[in-house]
Protein backbone atom coordinates (compact mmCIF):
# COMPACT_ATOMS: atom_id res chain seq x y z
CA UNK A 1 24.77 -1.81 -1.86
CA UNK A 2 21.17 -0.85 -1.67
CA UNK A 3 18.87 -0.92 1.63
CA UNK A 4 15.51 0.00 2.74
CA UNK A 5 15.56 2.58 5.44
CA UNK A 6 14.28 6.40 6.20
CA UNK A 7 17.10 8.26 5.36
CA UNK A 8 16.26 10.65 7.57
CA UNK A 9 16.27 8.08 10.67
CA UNK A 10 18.94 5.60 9.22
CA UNK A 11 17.03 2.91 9.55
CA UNK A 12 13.55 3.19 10.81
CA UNK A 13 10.83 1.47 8.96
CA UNK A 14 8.94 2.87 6.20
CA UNK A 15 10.98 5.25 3.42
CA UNK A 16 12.47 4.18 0.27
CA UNK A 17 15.75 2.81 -0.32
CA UNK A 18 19.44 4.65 -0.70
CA UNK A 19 21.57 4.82 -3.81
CA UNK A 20 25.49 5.32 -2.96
CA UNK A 21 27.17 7.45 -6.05
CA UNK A 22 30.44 8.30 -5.48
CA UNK A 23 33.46 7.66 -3.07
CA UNK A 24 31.65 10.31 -0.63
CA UNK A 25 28.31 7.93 -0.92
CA UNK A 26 30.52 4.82 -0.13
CA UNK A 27 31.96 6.36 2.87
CA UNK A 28 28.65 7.36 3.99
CA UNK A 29 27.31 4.03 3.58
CA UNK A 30 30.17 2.92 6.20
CA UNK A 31 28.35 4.93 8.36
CA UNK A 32 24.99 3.53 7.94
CA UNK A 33 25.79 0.37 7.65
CA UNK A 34 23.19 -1.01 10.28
CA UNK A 35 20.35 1.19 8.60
CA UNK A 36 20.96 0.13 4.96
CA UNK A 37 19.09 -2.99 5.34
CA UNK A 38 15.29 -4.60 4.56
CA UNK A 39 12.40 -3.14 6.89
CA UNK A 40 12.00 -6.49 7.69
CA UNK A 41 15.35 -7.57 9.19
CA UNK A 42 14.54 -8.69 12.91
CA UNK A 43 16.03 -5.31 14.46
CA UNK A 44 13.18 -3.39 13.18
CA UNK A 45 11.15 -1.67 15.86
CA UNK A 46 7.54 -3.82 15.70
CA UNK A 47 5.23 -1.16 14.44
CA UNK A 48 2.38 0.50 16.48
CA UNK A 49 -0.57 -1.78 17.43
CA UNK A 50 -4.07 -0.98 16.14
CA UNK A 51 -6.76 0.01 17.95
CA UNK A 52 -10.03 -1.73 17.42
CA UNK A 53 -12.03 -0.87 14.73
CA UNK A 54 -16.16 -0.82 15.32
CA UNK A 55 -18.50 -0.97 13.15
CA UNK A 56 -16.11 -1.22 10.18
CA UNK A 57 -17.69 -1.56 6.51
CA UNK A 58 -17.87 -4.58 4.84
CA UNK A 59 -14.82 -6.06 3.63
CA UNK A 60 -14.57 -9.08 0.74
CA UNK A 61 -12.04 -11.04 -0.68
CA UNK A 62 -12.93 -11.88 -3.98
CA UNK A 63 -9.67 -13.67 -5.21
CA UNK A 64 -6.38 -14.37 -4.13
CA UNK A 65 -3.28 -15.99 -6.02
CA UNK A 66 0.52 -16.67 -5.92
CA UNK A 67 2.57 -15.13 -8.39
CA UNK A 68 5.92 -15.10 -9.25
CA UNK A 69 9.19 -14.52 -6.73
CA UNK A 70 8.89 -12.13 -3.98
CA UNK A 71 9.55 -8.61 -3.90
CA UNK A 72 13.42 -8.38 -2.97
CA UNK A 73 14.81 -5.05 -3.19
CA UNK A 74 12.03 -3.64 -5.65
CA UNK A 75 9.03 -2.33 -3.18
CA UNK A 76 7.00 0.07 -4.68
CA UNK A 77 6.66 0.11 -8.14
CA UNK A 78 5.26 -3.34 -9.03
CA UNK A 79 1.69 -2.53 -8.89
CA UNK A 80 -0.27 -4.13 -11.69
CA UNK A 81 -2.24 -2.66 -14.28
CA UNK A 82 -5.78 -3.17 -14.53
CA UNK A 83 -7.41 -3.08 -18.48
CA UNK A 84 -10.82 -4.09 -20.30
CA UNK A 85 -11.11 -6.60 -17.55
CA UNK A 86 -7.88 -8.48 -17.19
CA UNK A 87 -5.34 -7.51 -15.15
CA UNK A 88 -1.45 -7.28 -16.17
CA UNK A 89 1.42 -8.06 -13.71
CA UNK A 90 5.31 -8.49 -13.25
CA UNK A 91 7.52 -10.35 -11.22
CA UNK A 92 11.41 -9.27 -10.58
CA UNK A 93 12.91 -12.50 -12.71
CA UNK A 94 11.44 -11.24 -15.61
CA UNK A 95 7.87 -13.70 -15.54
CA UNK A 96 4.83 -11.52 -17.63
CA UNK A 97 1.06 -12.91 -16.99
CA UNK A 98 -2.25 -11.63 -17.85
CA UNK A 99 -4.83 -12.41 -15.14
CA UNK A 100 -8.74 -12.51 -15.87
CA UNK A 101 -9.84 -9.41 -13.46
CA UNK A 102 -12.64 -11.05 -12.24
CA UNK A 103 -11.74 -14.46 -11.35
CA UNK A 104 -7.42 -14.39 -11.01
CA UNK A 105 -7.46 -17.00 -13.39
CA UNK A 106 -3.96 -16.94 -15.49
CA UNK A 107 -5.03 -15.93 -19.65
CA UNK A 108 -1.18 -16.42 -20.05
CA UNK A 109 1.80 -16.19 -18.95
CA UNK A 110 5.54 -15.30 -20.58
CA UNK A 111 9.16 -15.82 -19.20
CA UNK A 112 11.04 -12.66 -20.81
CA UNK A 113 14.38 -13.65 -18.77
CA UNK A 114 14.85 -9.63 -18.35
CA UNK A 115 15.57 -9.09 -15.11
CA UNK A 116 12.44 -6.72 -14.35
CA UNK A 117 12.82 -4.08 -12.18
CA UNK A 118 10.05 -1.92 -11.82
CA UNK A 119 6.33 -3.14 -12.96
CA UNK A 120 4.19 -2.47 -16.24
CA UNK A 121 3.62 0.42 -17.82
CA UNK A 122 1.32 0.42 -20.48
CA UNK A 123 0.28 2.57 -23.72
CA UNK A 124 -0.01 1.92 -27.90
CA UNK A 125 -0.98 -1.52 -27.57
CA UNK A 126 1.83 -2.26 -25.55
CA UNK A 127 3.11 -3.44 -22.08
CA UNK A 128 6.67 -1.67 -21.02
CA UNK A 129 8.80 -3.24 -18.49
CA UNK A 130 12.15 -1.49 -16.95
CA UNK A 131 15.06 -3.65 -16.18
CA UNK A 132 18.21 -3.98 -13.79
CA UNK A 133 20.17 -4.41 -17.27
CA UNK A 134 19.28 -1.07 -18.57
CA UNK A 135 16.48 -2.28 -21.32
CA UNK A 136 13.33 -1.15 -21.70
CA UNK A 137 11.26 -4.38 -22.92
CA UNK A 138 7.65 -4.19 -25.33
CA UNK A 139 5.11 -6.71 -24.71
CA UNK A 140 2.14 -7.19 -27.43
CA UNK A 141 -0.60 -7.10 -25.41
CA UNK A 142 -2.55 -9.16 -27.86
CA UNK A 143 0.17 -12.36 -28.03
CA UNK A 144 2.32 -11.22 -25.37
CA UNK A 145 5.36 -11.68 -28.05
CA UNK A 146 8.27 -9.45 -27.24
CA UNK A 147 7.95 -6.53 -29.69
CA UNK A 148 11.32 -4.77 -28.96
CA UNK A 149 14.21 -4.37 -26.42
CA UNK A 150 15.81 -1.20 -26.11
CA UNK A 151 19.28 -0.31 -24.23
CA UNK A 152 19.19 2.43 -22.11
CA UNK A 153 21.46 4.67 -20.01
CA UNK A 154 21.33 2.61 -16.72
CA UNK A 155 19.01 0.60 -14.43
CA UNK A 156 15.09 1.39 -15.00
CA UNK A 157 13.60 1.61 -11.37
CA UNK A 158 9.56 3.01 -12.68
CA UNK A 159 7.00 2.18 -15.43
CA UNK A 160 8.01 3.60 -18.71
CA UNK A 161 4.85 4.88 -20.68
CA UNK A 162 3.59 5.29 -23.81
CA UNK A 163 1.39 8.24 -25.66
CA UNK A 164 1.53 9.43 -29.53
CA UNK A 165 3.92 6.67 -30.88
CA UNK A 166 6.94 7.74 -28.21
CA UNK A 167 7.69 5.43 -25.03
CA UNK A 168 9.19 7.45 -22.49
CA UNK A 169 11.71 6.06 -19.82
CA UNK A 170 13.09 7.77 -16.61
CA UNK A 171 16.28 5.93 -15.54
CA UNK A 172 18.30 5.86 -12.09
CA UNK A 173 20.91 7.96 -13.51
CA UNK A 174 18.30 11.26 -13.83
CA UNK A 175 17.90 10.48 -17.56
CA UNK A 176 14.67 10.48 -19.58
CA UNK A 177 14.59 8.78 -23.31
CA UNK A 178 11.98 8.71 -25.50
CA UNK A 179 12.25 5.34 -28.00
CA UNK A 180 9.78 4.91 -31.13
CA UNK A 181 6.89 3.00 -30.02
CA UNK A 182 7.34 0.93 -33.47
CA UNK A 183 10.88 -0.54 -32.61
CA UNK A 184 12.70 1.49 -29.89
CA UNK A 185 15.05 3.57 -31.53
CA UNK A 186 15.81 6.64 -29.15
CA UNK A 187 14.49 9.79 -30.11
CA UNK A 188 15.90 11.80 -27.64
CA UNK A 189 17.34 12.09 -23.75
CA UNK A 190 17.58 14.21 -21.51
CA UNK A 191 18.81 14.45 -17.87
CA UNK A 192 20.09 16.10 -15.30
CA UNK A 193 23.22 16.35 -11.90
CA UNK A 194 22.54 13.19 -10.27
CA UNK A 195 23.39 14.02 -6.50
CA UNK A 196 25.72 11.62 -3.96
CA UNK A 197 23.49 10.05 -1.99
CA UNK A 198 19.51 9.75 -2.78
CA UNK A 199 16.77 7.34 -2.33
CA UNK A 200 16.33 3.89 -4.51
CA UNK A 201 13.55 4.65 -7.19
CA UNK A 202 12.75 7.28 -9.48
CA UNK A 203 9.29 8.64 -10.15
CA UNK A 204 7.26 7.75 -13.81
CA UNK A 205 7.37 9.87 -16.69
CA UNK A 206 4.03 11.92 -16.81
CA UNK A 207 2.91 12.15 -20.25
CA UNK A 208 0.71 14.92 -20.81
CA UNK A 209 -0.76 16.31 -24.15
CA UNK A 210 2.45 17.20 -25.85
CA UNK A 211 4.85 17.78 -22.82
CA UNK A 212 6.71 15.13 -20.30
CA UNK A 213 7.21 15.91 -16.89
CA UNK A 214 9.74 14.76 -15.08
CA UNK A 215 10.86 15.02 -11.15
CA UNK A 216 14.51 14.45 -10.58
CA UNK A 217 17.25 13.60 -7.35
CA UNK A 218 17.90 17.09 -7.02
CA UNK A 219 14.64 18.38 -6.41
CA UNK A 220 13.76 19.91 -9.73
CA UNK A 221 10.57 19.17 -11.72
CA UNK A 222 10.72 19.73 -15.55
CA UNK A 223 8.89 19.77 -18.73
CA UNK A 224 10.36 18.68 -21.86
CA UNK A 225 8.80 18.13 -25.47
CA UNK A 226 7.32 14.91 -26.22
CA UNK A 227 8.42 15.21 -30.33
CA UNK A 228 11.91 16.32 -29.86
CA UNK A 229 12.71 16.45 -26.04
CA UNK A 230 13.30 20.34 -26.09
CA UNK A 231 13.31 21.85 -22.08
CA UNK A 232 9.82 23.20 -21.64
CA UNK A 233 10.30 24.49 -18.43
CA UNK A 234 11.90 23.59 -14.99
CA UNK A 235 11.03 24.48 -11.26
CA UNK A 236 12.95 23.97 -7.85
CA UNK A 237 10.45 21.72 -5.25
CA UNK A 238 12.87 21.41 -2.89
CA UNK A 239 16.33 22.63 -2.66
CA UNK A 240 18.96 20.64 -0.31
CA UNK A 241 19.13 21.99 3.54
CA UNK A 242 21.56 20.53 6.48
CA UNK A 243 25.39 20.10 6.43
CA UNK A 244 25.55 15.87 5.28
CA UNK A 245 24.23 14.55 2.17
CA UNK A 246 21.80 12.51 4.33
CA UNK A 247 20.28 15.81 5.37
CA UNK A 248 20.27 16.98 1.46
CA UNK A 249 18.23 14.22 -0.04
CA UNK A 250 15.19 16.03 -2.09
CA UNK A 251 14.71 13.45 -4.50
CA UNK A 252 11.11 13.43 -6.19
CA UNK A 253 10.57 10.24 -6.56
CA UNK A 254 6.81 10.63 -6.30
CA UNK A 255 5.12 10.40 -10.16
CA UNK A 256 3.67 13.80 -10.63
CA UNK A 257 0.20 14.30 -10.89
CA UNK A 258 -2.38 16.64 -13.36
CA UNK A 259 -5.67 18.02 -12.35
CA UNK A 260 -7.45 20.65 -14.19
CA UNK A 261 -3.53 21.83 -15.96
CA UNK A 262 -2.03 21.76 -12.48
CA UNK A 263 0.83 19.61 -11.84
CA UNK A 264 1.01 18.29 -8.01
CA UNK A 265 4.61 17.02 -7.10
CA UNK A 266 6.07 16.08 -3.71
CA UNK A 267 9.80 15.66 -2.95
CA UNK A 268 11.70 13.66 0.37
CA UNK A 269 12.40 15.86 2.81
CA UNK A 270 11.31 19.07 0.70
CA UNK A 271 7.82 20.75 0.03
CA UNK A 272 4.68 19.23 -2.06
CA UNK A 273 3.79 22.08 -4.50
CA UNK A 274 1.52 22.80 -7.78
CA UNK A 275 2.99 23.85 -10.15
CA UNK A 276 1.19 25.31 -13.48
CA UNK A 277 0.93 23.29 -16.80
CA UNK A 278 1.91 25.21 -19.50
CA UNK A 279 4.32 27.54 -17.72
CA UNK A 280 5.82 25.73 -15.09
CA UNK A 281 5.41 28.59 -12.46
CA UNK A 282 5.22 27.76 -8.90
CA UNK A 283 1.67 28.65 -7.98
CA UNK A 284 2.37 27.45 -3.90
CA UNK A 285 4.62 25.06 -2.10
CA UNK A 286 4.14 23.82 1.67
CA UNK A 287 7.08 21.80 3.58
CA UNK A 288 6.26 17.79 3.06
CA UNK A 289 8.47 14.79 3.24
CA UNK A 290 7.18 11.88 1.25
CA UNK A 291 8.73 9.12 -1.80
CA UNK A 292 5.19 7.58 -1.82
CA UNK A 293 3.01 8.45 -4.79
CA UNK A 294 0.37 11.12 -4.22
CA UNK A 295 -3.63 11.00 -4.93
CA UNK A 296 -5.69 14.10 -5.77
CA UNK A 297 -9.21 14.58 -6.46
CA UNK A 298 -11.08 18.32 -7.47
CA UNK A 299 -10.89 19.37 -3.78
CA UNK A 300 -8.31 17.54 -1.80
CA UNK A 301 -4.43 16.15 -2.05
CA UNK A 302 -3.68 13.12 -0.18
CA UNK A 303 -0.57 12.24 1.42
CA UNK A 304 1.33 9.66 2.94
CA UNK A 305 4.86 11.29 4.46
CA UNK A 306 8.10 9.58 5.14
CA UNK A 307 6.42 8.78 9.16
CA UNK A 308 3.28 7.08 7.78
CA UNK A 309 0.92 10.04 8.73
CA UNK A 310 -1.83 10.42 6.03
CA UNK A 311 -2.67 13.82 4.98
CA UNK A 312 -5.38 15.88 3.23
CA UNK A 313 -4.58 19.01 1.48
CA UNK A 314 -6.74 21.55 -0.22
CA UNK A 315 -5.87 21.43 -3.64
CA UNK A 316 -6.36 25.30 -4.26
CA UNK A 317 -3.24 26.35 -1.85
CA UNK A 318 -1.87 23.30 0.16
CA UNK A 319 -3.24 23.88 3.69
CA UNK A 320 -4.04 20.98 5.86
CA UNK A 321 -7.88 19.90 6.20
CA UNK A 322 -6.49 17.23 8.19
CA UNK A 323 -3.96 14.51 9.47
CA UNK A 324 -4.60 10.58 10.49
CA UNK A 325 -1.41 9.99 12.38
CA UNK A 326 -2.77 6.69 14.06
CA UNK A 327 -0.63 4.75 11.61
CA UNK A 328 2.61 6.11 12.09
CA UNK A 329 5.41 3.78 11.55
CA UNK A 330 3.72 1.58 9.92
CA UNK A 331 5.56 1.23 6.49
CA UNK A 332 2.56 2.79 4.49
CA UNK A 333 1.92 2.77 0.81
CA UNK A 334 0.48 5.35 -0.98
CA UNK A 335 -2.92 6.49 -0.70
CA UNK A 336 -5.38 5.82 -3.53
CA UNK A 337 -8.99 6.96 -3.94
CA UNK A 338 -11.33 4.53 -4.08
CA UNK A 339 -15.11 6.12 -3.62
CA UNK A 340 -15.83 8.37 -0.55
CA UNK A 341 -12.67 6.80 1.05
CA UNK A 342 -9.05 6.85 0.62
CA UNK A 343 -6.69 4.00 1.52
CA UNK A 344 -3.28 2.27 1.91
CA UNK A 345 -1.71 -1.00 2.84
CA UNK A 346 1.14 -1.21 5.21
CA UNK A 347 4.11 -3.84 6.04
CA UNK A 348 1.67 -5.89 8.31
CA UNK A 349 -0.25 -6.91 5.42
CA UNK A 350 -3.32 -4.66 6.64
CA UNK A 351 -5.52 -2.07 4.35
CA UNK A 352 -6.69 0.58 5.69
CA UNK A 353 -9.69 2.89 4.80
CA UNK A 354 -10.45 6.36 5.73
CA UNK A 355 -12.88 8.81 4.80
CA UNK A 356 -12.10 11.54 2.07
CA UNK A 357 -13.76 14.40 4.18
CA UNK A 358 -12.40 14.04 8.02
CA UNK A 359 -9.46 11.00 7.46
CA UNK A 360 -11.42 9.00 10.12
CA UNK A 361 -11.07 5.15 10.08
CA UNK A 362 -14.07 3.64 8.49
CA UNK A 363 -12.63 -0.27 7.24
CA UNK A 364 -9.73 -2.44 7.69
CA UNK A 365 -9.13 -5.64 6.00
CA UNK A 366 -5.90 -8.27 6.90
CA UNK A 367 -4.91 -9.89 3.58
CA UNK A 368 -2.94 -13.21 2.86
CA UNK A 369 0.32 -11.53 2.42
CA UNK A 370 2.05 -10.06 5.49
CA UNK A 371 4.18 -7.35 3.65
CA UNK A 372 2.21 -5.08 1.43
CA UNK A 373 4.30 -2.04 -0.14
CA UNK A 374 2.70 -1.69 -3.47
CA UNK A 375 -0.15 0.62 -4.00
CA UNK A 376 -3.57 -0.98 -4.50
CA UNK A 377 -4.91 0.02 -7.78
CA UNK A 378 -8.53 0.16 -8.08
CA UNK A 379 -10.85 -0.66 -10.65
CA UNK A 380 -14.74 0.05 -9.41
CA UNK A 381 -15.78 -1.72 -6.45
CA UNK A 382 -12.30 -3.84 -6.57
CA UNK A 383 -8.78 -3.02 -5.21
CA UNK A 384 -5.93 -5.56 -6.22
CA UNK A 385 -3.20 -5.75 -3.81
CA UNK A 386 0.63 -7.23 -4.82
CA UNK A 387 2.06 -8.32 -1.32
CA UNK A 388 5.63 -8.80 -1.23
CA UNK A 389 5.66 -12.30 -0.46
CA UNK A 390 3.92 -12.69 -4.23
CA UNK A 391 0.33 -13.07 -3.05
CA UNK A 392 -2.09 -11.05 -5.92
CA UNK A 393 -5.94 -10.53 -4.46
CA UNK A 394 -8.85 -8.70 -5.61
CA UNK A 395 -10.47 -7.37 -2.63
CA UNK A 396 -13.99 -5.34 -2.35
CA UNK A 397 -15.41 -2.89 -0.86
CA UNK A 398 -18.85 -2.54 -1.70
CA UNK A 399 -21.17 0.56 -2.99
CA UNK A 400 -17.43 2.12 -2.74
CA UNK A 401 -17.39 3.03 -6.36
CA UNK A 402 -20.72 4.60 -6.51
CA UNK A 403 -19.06 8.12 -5.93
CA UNK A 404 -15.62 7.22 -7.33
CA UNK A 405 -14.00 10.29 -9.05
CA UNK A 406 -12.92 10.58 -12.81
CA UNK A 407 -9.48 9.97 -13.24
């Protein structure tokens, strides 16, 4: 059994879900048993209201579309991907479509029948798809024809992706395999303990030059060798604190970020810290509690936590520039950069924009789905935003992408 609830709360709105390992994870689920549900059952405290918003800039919808069956189970990691003007999405019953970016018309669509269970990753002229039957599935992204399916070690809950012929795949059970991008042979795997109890989802592979980086359930971030899967390096984020295994959950199930050969990872209920490139030495680490995918830009970190507050951190040594904590308990997603602002959707449907330099409120826009707990991903002036209930909309900001950062 699998819910959505803060762990650290049993059952207030807004973390990622629980995985039970274990007789001593089943009797801990007993518990629970009234947390380990959707954030959306009818028990759920209502989240705070919003305060008007003056003045806001200019919000547009530019497109908006139904696709495929709603988000059951699977929250964060559908997102789609956004390439040479079309954009790429995934449903959870295995339905493939390529979207024109501009206009959400359908190019085409594809019934794989895998059972998908995390969204696209792409790479090598192809689109990767995890699924709850321990494949990893290749798209052509030129006929959408299936180009392999691999079997993997268990359930694939993030994007795989793809660099230098290898597709790399992070799986629930703390392994990571690297398959030939040609047909999907494995290469190698790796993996690690896999504690009790952690959180539903797993953070993407980072593929990097010739290393992988990898966070795991029990805290630990590590390097391995792209060509042969050799242990690079590995560092502690977060090591496990309190008597129950509730109180022990570190998992980083945040994908790791790179800026300028650092590596930025943040663990639940643990510390954010950067960590350098090549060695893997901790160069600081600050206490942070987040499962949400992090944003960084040459000057800042941005967080959302497990409570919803949105953070920014100076990239050089972690200390706070400052904190929106307006939207508390609202079910946020992760922050994303897009221009001079920074913003995330929440489980009333609402996006929210704040400024980069002082995290004040400077746009909100309600969209057409009333759940949103994907990331936008932004492409110029445009965000597109999955809701849960299957809506897909391309919403603009204008002038926004005038200062937007390089990636």
């Amino acid at each position: 059994m699998h819910g959505r609830t803060n762990p650290a709360s049993a059952g207030r709105a807004g973390a990622g879900n629980v995985s039970m390992r274990g007789k001593a994870g089943i009797l801990l689920l007993a518990l629970l048993a009234g947390g380990c549900s959707s954030i959306m059952t009818p028990d759920r405290e209502p989240p705070p209201k919003l305060t008007a918003l003056d003045g806001g800039l200019p919000v547009h919808a530019l497109w908006s579309t139904s696709f495929g069956a709603k988000l059951e189970g699977q929250y964060q990691r559908f997102a789609p991907i956004v390439e040479g003007g079309k954009l790429f999405v995934a449903d959870g019953e295995g339905r493939v479509a390529s979207l024109d970016a501009a206009s959400g018309k359908t190019l085409w669509i594809v019934e794989t029948k895998a059972k998908i269970s995390a969204g696209l990753g792409s790479g090598e002229g192809l689109l990767l798809a995890g699924t709850r039957n321990a494949e990893v599935l290749a798209l052509r992204k030129d006929d959408a024809a299936v180009a392999w399916r691999s079997p993997v070690s268990s359930e694939v809950l993030a994007p795989p992706r793809a660099a230098e012929g290898v597709v790399v795949a992070r799986t629930v059970d703390d392994k990571v395999l690297a398959l030939d991008v040609k047909n999907g042979n494995r290469l190698w795997m790796q993996g690690q303990t896999v504690p009790i109890l952690t959180l539903r989802g797993t953070g993407a592979p980072l593929v990097s030059g010739d290393k992988v980086i990898v966070g795991f359930a029990n805290g630990n971030l590590a390097a391995f060798s792209l060509a042969d899967g050799k242990t690079l390096w590995e560092v502690r984020i977060a090591a496990p604190q309190g008597r129950s295994e509730l109180e022990q959950m570190v998992d980083v199930d945040a994908d790791p970020v790179i800026m300028d050969d650092v590596v930025y990872a943040v663990s639940f209920q643990g510390r954010l810290a950067a960590v350098a490139q090549d060695t893997g030495r901790l160069l600081w680490a600050r206490d942070m509690s987040s499962f949400n995918n992090i944003a960084v830009d040459k000057d800042k970190i941005y967080v959302t936590d497990s409570e919803s507050q949105v953070w920014a951190l100076d990239r050089t040594n972690g200390v706070a520039l400052w904190k929106q904590d307006k939207l508390g308990g609202r079910g946020l997603t992760a922050p994303v950069i897009h221009g001079d602002y920074i913003v995330a959707g929440d489980i009333e449907g609402y996006l929210h924009w704040l400024a980069r330099d002082d995290g004040r409120f400077v746009a909100r826009y309600k969209t057409n789905d009333s759940v949103i707990t994907v990331a936008p991903v932004v492409a110029g002036d445009t965000l597109y935003v999955r809701g849960k209930n299957g809506v897909l909309g391309a919403i603009a900001l204008p002038g926004a992408a005038h200062s937007s950062p390089s990636p």
